[in-house]
N, C-alpha and C. Protein backbone atom coordinates (compact mmCIF):
# COMPACT_ATOMS: atom_id res chain seq x y z
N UNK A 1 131.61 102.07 122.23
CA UNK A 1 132.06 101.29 121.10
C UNK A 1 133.58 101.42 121.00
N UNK A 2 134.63 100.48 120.77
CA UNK A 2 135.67 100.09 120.78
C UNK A 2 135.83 100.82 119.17
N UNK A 3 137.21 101.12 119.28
CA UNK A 3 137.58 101.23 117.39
C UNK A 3 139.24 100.89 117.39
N UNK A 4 139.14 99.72 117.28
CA UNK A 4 140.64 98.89 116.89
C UNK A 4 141.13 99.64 115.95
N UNK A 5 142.11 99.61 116.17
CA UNK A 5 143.15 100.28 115.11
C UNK A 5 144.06 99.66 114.42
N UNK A 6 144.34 99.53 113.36
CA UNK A 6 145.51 98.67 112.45
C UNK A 6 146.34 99.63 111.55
N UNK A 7 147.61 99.58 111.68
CA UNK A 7 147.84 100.53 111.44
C UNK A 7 147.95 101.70 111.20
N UNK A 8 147.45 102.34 112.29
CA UNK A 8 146.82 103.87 112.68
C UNK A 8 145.91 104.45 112.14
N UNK A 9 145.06 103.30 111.08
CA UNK A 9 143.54 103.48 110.77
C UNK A 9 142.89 102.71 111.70
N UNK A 10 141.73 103.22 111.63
CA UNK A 10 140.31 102.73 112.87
C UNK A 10 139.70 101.68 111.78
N UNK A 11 139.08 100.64 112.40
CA UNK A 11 138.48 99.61 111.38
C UNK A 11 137.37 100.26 110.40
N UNK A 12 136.56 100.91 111.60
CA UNK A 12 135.70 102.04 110.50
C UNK A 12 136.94 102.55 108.99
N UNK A 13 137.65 102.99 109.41
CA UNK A 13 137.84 104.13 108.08
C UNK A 13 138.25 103.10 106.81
N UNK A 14 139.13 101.48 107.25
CA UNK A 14 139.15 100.52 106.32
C UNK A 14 138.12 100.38 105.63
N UNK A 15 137.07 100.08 106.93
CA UNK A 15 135.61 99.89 106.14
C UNK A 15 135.13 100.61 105.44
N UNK A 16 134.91 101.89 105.53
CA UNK A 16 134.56 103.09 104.45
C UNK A 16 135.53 102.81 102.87
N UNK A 17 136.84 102.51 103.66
CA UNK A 17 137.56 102.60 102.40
C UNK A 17 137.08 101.55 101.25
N UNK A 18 137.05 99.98 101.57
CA UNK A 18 136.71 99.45 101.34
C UNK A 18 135.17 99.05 100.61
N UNK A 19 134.79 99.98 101.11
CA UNK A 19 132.77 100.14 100.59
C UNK A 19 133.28 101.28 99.63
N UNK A 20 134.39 101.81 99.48
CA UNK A 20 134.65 103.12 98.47
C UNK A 20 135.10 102.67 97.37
N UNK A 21 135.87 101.94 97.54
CA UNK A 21 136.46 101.01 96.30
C UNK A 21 135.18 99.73 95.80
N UNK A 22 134.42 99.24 96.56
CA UNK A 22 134.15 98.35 96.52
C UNK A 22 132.54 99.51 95.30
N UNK A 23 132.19 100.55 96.13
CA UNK A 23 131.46 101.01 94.95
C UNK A 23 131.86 101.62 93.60
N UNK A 24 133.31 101.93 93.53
CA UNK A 24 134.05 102.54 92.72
C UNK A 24 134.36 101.27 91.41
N UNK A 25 134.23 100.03 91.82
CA UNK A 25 134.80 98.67 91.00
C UNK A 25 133.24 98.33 90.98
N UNK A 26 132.17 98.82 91.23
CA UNK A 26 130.76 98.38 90.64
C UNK A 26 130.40 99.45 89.53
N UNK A 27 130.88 100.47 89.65
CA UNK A 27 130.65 101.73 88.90
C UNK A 27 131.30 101.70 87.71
N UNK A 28 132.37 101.29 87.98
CA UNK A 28 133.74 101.12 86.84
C UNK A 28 132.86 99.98 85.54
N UNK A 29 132.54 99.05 86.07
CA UNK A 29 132.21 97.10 85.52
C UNK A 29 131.09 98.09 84.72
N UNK A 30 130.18 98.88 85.61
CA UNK A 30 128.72 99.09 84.92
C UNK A 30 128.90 99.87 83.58
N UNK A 31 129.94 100.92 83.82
CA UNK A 31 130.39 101.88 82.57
C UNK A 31 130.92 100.85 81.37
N UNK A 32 131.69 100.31 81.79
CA UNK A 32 132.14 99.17 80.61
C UNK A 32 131.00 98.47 79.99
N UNK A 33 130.20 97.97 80.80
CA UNK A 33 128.89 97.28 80.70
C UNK A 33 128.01 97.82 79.41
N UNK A 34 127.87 98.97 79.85
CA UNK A 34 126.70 100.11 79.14
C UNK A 34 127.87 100.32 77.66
N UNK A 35 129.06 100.49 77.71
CA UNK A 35 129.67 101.09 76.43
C UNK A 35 130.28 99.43 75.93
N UNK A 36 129.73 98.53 76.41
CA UNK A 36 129.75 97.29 75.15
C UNK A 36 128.70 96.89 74.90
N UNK A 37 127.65 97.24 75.44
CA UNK A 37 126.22 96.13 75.43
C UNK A 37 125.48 97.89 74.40
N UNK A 38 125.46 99.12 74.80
CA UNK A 38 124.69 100.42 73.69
C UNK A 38 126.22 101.29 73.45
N UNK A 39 126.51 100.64 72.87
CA UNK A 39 127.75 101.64 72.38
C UNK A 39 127.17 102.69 71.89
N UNK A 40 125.72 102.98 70.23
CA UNK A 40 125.37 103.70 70.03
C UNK A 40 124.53 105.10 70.94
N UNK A 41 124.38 104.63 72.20
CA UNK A 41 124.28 105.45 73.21
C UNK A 41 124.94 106.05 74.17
N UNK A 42 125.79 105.42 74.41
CA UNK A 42 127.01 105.32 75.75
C UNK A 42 127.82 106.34 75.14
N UNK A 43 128.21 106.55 73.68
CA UNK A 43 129.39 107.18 73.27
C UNK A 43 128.85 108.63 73.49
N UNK A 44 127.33 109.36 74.00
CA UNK A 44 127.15 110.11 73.89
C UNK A 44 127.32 110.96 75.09
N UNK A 45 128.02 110.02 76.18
CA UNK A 45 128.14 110.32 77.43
C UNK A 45 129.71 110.47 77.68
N UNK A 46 129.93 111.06 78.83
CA UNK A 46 131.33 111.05 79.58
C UNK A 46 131.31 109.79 80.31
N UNK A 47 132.67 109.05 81.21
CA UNK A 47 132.34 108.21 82.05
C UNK A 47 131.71 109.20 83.17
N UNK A 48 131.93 110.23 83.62
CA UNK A 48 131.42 110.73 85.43
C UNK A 48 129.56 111.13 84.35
N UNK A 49 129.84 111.44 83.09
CA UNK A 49 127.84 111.25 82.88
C UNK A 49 127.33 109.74 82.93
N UNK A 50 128.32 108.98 82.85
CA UNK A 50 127.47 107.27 82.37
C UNK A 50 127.63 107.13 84.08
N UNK A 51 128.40 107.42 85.09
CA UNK A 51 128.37 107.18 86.16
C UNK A 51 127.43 107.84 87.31
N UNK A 52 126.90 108.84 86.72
CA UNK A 52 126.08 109.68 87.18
C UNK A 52 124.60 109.21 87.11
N UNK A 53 124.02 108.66 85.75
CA UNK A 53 122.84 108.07 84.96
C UNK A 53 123.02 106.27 85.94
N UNK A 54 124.08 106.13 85.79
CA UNK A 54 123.86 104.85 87.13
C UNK A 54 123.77 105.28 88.24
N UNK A 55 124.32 105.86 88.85
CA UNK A 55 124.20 106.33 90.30
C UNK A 55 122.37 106.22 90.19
N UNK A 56 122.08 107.75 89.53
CA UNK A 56 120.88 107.74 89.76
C UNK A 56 120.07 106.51 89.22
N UNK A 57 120.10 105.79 88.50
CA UNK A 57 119.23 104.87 88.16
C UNK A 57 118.87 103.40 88.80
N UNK A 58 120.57 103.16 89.75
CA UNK A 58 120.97 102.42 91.17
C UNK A 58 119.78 103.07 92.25
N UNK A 59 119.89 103.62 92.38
CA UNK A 59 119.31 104.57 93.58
C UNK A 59 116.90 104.70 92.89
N UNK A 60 117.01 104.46 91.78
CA UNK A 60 115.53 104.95 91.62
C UNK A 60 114.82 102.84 91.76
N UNK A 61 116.41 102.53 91.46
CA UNK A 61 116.25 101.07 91.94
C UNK A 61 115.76 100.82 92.79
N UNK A 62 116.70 101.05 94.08
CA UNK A 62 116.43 100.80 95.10
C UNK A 62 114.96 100.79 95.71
N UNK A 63 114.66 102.55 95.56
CA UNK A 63 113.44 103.06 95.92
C UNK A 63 111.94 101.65 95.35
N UNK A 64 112.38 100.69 94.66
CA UNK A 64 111.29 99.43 94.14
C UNK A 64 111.47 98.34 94.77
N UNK A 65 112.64 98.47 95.76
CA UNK A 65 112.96 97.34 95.92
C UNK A 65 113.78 96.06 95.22
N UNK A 66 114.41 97.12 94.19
CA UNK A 66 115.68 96.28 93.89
C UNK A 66 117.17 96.85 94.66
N UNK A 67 117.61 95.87 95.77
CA UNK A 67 118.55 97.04 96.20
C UNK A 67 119.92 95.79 96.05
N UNK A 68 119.88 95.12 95.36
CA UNK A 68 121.00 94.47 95.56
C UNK A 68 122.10 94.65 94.06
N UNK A 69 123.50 94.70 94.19
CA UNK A 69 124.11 95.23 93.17
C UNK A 69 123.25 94.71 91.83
N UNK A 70 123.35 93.23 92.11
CA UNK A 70 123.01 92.43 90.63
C UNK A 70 121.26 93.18 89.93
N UNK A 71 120.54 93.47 91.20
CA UNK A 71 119.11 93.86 90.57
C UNK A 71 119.00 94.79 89.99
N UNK A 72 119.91 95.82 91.04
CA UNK A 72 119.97 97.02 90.13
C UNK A 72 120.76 97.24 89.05
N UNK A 73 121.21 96.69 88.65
CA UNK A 73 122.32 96.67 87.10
C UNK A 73 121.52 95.92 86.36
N UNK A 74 120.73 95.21 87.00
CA UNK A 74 119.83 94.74 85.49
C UNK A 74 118.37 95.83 85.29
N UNK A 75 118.25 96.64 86.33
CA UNK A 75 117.07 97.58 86.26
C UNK A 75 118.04 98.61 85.50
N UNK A 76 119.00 98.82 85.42
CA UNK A 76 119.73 99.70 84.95
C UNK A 76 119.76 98.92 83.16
N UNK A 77 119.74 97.68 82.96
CA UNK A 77 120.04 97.44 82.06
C UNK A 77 118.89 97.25 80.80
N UNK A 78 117.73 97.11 82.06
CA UNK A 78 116.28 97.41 81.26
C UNK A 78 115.74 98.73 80.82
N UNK A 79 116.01 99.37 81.40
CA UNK A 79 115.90 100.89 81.40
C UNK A 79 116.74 101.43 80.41
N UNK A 80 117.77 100.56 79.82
CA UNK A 80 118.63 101.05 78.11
C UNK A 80 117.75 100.28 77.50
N UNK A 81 117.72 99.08 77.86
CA UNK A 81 117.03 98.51 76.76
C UNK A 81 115.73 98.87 76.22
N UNK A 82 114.75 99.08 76.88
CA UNK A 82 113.28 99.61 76.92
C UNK A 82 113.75 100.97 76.10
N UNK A 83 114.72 101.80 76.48
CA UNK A 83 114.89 103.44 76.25
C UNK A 83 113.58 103.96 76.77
N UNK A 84 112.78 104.13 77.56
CA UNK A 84 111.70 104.33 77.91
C UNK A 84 112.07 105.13 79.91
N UNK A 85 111.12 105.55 80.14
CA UNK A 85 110.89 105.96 81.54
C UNK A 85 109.82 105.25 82.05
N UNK A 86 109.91 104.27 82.59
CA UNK A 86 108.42 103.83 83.61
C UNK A 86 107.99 104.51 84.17
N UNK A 87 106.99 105.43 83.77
CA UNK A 87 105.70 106.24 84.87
C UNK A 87 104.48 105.90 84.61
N UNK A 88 103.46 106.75 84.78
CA UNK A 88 102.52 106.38 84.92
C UNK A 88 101.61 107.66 83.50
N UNK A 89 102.60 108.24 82.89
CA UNK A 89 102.20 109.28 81.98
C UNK A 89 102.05 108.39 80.44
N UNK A 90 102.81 107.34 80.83
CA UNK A 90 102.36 106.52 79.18
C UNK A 90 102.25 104.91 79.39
N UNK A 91 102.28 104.70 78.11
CA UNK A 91 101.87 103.22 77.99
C UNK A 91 102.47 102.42 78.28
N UNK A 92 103.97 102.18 79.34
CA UNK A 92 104.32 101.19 79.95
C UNK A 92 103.74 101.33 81.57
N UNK A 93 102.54 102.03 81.60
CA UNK A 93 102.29 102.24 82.95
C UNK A 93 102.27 100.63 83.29
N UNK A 94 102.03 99.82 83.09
CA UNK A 94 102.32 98.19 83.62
C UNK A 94 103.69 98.13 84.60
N UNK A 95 104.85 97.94 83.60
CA UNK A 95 106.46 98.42 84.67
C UNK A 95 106.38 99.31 85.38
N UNK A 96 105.63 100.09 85.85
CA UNK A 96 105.62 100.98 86.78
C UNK A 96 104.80 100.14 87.76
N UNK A 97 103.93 99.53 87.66
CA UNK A 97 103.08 98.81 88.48
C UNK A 97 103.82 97.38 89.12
N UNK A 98 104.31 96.88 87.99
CA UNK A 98 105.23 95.98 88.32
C UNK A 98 106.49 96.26 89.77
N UNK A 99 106.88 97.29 89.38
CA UNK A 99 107.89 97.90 90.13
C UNK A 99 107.57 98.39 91.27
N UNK A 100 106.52 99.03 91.76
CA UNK A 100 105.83 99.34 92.64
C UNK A 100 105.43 98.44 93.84
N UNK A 101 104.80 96.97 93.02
CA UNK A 101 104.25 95.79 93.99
C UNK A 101 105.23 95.42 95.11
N UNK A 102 104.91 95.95 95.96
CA UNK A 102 105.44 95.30 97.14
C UNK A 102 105.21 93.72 97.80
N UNK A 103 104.38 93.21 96.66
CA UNK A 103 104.01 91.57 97.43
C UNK A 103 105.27 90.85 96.24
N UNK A 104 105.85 91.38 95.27
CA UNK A 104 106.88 90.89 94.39
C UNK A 104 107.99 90.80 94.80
N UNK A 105 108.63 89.71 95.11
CA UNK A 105 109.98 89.58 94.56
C UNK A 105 110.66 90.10 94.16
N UNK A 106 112.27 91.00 94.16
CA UNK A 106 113.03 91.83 93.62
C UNK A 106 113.05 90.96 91.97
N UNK A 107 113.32 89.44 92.60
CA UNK A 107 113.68 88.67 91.18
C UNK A 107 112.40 88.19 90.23
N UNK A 108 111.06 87.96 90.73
CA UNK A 108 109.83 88.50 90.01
C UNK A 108 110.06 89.79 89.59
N UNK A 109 110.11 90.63 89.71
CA UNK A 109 109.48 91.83 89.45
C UNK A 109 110.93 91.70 87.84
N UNK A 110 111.94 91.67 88.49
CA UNK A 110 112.71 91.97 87.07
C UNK A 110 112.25 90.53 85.78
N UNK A 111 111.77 89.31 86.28
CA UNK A 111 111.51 88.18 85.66
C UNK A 111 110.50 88.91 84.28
N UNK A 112 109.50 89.32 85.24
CA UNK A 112 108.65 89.93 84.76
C UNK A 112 108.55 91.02 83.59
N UNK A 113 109.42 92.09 84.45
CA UNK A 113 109.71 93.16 83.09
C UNK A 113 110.96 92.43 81.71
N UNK A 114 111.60 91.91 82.13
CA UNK A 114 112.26 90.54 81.08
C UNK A 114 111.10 90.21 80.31
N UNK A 115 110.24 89.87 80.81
CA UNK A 115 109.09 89.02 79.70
C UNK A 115 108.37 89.97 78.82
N UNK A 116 108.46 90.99 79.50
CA UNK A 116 107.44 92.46 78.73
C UNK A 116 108.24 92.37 78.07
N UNK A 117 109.66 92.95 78.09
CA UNK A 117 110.59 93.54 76.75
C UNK A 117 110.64 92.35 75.99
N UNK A 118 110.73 91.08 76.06
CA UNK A 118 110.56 90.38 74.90
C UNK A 118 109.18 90.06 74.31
N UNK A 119 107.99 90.52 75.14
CA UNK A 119 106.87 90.81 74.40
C UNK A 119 106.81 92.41 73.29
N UNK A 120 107.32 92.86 74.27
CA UNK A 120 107.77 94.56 73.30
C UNK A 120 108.78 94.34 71.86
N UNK A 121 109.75 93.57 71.96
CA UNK A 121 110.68 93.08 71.27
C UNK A 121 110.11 92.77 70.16
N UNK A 122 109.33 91.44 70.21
CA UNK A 122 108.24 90.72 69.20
C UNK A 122 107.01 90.85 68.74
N UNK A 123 106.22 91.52 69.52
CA UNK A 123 104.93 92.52 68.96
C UNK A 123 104.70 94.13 68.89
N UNK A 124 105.66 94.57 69.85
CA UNK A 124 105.58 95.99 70.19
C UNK A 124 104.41 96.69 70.35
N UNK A 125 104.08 98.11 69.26
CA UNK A 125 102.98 98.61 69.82
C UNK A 125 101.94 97.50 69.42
N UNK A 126 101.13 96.75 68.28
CA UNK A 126 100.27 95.93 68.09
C UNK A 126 99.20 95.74 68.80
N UNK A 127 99.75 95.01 70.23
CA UNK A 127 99.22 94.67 71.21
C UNK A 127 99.44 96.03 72.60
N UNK A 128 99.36 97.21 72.22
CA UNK A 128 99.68 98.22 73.01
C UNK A 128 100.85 98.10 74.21
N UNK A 129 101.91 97.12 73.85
CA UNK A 129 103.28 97.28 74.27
C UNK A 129 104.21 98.76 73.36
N UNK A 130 104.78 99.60 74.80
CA UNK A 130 105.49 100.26 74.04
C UNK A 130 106.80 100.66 74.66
């Protein structure tokens, strides 16, 4: 393998650099994101804790098959909104199932949990949404 050099960096190390910044200006947008959309939550964090709670929550993304910036910032953004953990220990075991399906769509699967939280929103527990 060849490694061109431009100005006595290797294209690799641009590229790293570039995927460094380029995750550093997704990280940055998301912190802003979270401390205008739950201020009453966000303020309880540092930015490297609100960046940390994305990292990991980017990453538990992925593992469902949301791996693209936009999916996971909105799985990130359901996951404030809900305030909830999708497992299988309580009553949103559904989003966990949802999330799981591998015959779904990254953009089903979030369509979907969208429709729960505005079923949760408007009936909540009632109808055993929680």
């Amino acid at each position: 393998m060849f490694k061109k050099v431009h100005g006595g960096m290797s294209l690799e190390n641009i590229d790293s650099r570039l995927n460094k910044l380029q995750e550093h200006k997704f990280f940055h947008h998301a912190i802003e994101y979270l401390r205008s959309e739950f201020p009453e939550k966000a303020k309880f964090h540092s930015d490297v804790e609100l960046s940390d709670i994305v990292k990991s929550n980017c990453s538990r993304a992925c593992s469902y098959g949301l791996d693209s910036e936009y999916s996971a910032m909105a799985f990130v953004d359901l996951l404030w909104r809900f305030d909830v953990d999708f497992n299988a220990a309580n009553k949103n075991r559904w989003a966990l199932e949802v999330l799981e399906d591998k015959n779904l769509t990254p953009e089903l699967k979030l369509s979907t949990l969208r429709n729960g939280y505005a079923v949760y929103k408007v009936v909540g527990s009632e109808y055993g949404v929680e």
